[in-house]
N, C-alpha and C. Protein backbone atom coordinates (compact mmCIF):
# COMPACT_ATOMS: atom_id res chain seq x y z
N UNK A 1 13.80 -117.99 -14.17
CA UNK A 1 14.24 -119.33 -13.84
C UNK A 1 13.16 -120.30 -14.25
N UNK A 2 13.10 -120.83 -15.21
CA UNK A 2 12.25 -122.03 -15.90
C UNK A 2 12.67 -123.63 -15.11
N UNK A 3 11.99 -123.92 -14.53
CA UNK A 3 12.24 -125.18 -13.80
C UNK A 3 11.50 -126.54 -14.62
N UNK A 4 10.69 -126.11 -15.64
CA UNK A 4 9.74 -127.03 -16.54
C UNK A 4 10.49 -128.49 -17.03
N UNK A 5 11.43 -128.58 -17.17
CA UNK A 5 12.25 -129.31 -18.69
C UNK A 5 12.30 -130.34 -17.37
N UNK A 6 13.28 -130.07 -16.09
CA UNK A 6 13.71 -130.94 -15.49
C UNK A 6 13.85 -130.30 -14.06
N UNK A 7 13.37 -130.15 -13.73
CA UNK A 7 13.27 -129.13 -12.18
C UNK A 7 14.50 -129.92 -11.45
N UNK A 8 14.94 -131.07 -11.30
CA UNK A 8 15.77 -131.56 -10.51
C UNK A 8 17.03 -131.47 -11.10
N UNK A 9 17.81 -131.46 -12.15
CA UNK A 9 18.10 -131.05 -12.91
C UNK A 9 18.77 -129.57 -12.62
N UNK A 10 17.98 -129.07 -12.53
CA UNK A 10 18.02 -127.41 -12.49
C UNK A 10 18.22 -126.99 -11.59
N UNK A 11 17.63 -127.70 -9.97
CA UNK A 11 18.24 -127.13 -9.11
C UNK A 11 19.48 -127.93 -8.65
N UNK A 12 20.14 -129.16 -9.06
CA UNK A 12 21.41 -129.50 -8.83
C UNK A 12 22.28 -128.72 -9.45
N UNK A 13 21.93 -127.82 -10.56
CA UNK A 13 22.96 -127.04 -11.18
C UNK A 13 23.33 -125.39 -10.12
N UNK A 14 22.10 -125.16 -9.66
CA UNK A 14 21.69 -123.82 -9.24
C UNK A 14 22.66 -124.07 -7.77
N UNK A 15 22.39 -125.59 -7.02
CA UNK A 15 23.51 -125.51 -6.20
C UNK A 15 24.80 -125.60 -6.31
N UNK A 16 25.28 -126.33 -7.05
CA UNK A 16 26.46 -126.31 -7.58
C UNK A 16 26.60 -124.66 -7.89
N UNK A 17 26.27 -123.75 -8.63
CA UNK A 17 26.52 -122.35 -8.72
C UNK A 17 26.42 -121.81 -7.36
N UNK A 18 25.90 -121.97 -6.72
CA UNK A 18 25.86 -121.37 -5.57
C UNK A 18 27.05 -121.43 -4.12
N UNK A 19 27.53 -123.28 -4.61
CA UNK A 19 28.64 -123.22 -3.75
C UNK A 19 29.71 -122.46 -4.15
N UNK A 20 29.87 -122.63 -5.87
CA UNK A 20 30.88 -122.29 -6.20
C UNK A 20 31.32 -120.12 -5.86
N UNK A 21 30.32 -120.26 -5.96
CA UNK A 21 30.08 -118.57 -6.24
C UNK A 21 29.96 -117.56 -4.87
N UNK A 22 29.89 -118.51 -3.20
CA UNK A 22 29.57 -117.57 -2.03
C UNK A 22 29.90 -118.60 -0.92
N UNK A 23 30.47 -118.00 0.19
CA UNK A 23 31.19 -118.02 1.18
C UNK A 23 29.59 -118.37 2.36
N UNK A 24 29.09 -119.51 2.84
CA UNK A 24 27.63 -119.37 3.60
C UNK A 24 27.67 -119.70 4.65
N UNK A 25 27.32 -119.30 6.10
CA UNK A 25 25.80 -118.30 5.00
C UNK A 25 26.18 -116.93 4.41
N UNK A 26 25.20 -116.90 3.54
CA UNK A 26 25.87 -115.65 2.71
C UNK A 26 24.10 -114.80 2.60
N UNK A 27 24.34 -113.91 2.10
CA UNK A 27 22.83 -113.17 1.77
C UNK A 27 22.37 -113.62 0.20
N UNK A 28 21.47 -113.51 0.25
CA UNK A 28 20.66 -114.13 -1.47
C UNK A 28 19.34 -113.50 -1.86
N UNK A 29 19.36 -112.66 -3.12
CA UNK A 29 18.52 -112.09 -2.89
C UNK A 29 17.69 -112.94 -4.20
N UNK A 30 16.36 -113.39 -3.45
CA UNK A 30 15.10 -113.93 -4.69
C UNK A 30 14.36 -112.74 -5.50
N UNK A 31 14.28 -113.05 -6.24
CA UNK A 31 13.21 -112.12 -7.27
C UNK A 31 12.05 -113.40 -7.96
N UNK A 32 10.58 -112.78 -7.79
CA UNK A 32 9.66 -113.35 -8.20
C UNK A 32 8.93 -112.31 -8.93
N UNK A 33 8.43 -112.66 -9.87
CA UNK A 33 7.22 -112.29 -10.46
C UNK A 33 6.04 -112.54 -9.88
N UNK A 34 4.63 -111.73 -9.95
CA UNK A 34 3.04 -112.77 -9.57
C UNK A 34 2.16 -111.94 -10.06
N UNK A 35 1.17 -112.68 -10.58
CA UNK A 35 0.31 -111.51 -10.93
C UNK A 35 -0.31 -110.53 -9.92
N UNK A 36 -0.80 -109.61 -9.59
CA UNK A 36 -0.75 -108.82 -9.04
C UNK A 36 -2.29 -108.93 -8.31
N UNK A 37 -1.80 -109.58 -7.29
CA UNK A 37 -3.08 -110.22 -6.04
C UNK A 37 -2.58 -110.06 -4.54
N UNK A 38 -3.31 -109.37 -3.47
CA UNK A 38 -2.37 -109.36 -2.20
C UNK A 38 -2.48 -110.67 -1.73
N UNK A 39 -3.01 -111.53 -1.78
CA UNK A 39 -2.43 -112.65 -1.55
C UNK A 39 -1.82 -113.71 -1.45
N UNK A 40 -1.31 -113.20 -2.99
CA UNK A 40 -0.22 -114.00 -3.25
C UNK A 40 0.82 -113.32 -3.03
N UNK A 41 0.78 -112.32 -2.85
CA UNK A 41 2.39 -111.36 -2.25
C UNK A 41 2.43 -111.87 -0.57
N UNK A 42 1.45 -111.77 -0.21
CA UNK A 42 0.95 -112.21 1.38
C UNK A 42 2.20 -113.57 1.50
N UNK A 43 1.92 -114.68 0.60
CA UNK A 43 1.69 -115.81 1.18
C UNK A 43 3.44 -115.74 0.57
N UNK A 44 4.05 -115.47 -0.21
CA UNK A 44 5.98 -115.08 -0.90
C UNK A 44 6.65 -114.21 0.73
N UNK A 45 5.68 -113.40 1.11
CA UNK A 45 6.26 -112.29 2.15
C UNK A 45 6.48 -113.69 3.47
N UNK A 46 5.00 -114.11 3.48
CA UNK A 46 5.07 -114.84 5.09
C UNK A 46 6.23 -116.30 4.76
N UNK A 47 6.65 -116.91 3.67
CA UNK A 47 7.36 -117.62 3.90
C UNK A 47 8.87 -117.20 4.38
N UNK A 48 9.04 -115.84 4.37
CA UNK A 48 10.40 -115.44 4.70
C UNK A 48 10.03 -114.99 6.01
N UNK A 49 9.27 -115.06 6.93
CA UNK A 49 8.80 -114.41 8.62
C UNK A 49 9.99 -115.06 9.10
N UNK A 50 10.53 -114.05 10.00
CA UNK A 50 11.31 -114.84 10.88
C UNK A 50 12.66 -115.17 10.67
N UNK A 51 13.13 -114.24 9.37
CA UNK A 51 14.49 -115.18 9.08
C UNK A 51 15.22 -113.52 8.42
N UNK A 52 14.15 -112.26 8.77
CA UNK A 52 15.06 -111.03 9.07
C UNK A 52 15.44 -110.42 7.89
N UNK A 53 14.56 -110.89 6.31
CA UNK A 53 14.16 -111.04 5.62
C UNK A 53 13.84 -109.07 5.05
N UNK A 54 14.53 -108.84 4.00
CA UNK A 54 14.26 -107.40 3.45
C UNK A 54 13.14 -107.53 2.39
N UNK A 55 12.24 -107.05 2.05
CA UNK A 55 11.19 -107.38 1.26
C UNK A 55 10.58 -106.24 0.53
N UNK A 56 11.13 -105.99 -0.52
CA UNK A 56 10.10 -104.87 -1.83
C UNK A 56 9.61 -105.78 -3.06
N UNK A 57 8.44 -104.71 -3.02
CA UNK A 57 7.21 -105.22 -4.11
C UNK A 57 7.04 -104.13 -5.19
N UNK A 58 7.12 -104.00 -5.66
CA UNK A 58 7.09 -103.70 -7.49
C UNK A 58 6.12 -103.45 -8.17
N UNK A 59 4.94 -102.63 -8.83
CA UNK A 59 4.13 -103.10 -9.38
C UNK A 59 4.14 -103.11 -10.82
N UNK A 60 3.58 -103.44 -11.24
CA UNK A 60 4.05 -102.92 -13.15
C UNK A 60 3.48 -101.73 -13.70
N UNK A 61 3.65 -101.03 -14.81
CA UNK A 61 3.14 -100.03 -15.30
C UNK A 61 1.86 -99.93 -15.19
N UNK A 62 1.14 -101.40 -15.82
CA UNK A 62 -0.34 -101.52 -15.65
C UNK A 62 -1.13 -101.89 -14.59
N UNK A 63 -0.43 -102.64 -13.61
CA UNK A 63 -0.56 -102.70 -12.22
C UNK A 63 -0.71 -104.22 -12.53
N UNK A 64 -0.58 -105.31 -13.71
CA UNK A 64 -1.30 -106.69 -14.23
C UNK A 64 -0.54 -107.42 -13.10
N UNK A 65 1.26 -106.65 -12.88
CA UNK A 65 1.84 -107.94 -12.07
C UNK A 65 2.72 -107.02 -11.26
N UNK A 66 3.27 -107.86 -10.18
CA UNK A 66 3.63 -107.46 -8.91
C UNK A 66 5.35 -108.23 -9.21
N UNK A 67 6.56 -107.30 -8.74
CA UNK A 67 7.62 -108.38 -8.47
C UNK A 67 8.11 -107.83 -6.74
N UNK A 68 8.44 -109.40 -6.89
CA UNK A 68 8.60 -109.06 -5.36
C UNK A 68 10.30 -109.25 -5.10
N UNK A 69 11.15 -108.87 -4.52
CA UNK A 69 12.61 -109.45 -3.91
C UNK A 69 12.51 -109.12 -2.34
N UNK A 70 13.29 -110.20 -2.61
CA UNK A 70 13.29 -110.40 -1.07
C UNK A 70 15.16 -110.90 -0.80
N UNK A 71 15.73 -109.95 0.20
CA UNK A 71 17.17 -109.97 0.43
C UNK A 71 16.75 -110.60 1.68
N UNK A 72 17.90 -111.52 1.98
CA UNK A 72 17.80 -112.61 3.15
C UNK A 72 18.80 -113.59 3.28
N UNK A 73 19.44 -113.51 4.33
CA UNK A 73 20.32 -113.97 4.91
C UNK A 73 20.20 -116.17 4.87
N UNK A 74 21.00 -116.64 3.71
CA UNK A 74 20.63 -117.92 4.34
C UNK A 74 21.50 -118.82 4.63
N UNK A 75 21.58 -120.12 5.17
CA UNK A 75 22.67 -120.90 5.43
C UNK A 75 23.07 -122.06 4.86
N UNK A 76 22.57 -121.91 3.78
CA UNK A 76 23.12 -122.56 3.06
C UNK A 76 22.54 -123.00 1.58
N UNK A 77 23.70 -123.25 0.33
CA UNK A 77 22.15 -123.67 -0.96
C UNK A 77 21.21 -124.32 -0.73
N UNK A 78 21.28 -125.44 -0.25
CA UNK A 78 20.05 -126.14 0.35
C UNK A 78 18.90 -125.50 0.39
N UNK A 79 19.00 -124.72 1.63
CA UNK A 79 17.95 -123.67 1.90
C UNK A 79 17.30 -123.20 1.24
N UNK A 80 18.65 -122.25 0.34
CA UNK A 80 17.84 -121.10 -1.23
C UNK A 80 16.85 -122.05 -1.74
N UNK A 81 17.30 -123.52 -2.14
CA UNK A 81 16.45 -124.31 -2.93
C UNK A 81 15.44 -124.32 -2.12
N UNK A 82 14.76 -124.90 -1.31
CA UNK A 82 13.73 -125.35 -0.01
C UNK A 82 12.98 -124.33 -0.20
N UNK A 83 13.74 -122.79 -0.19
CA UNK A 83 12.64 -121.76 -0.74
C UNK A 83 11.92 -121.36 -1.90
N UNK A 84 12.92 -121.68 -3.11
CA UNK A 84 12.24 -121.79 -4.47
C UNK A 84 10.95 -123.05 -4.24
N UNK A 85 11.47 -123.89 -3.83
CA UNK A 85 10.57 -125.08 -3.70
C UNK A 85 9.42 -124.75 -3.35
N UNK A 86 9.03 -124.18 -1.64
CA UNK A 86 8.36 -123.98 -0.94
C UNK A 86 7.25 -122.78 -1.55
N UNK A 87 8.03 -121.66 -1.94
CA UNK A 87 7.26 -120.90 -3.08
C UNK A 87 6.12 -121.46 -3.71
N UNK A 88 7.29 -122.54 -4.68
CA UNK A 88 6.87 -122.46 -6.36
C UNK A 88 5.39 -123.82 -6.25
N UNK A 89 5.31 -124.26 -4.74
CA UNK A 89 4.19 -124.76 -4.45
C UNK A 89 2.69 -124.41 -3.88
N UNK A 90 3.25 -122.96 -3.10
CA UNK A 90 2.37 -122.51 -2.48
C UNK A 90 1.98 -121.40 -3.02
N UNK A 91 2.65 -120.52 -3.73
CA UNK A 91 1.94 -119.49 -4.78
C UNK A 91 1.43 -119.82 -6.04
N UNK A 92 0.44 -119.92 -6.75
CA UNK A 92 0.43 -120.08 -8.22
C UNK A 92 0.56 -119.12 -9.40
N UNK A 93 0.57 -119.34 -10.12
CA UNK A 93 1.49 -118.05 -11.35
C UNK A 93 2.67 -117.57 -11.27
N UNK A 94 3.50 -117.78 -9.78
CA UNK A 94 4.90 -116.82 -9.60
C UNK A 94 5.63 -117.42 -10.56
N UNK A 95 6.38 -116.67 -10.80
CA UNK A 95 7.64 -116.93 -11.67
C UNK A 95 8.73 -116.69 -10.85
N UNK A 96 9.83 -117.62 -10.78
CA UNK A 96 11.03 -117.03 -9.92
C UNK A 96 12.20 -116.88 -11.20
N UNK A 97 12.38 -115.75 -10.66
CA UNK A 97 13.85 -115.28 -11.57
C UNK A 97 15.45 -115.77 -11.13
């Protein structure tokens, strides 16, 4: 998910797909990339605390990068976005898929 060109943009489209596509709250599962640091898996894991949140981590062949998904129950697109958001500020290097 490249948010570069027009991030606002991108996520008015991503909600619009999202209403169209699920019944909410619905479950949503994120996939991130990061390079492969526990604290940046730390800080992707703790923004989902509390919300009951399924969470596997990945490492790569070479161990360079980590993916993380995370299955989680949310209530609405809004939300999904708030979390890409919230992420894509507080981790650096992630990539969200």
């Amino acid at each position: 998910m490249s948010t570069e060109k027009n991030p606002e943009e991108f996520y008015k489209k991503l909600k619009d797909q999202l209403y169209d596509t699920a019944l909410w709250p619905s479950e949503y599962l994120y996939k991130f990339i990061v390079p492969s640091n526990k604290q940046k898996i730390v800080d992707i894991e703790s923004t989902f605390d509390n919300l009951g949140a399924v969470i596997k981590t990945t490492e790569s062949k070479k161990g360079k990068y980590t993916s993380v998904s995370v299955n989680v129950t949310m209530k609405n697109p809004e939300a999904v976005i708030e979390k890409y958001k919230e992420i894509a500020e507080k981790v650096e290097g992630v990539i969200s898929l």
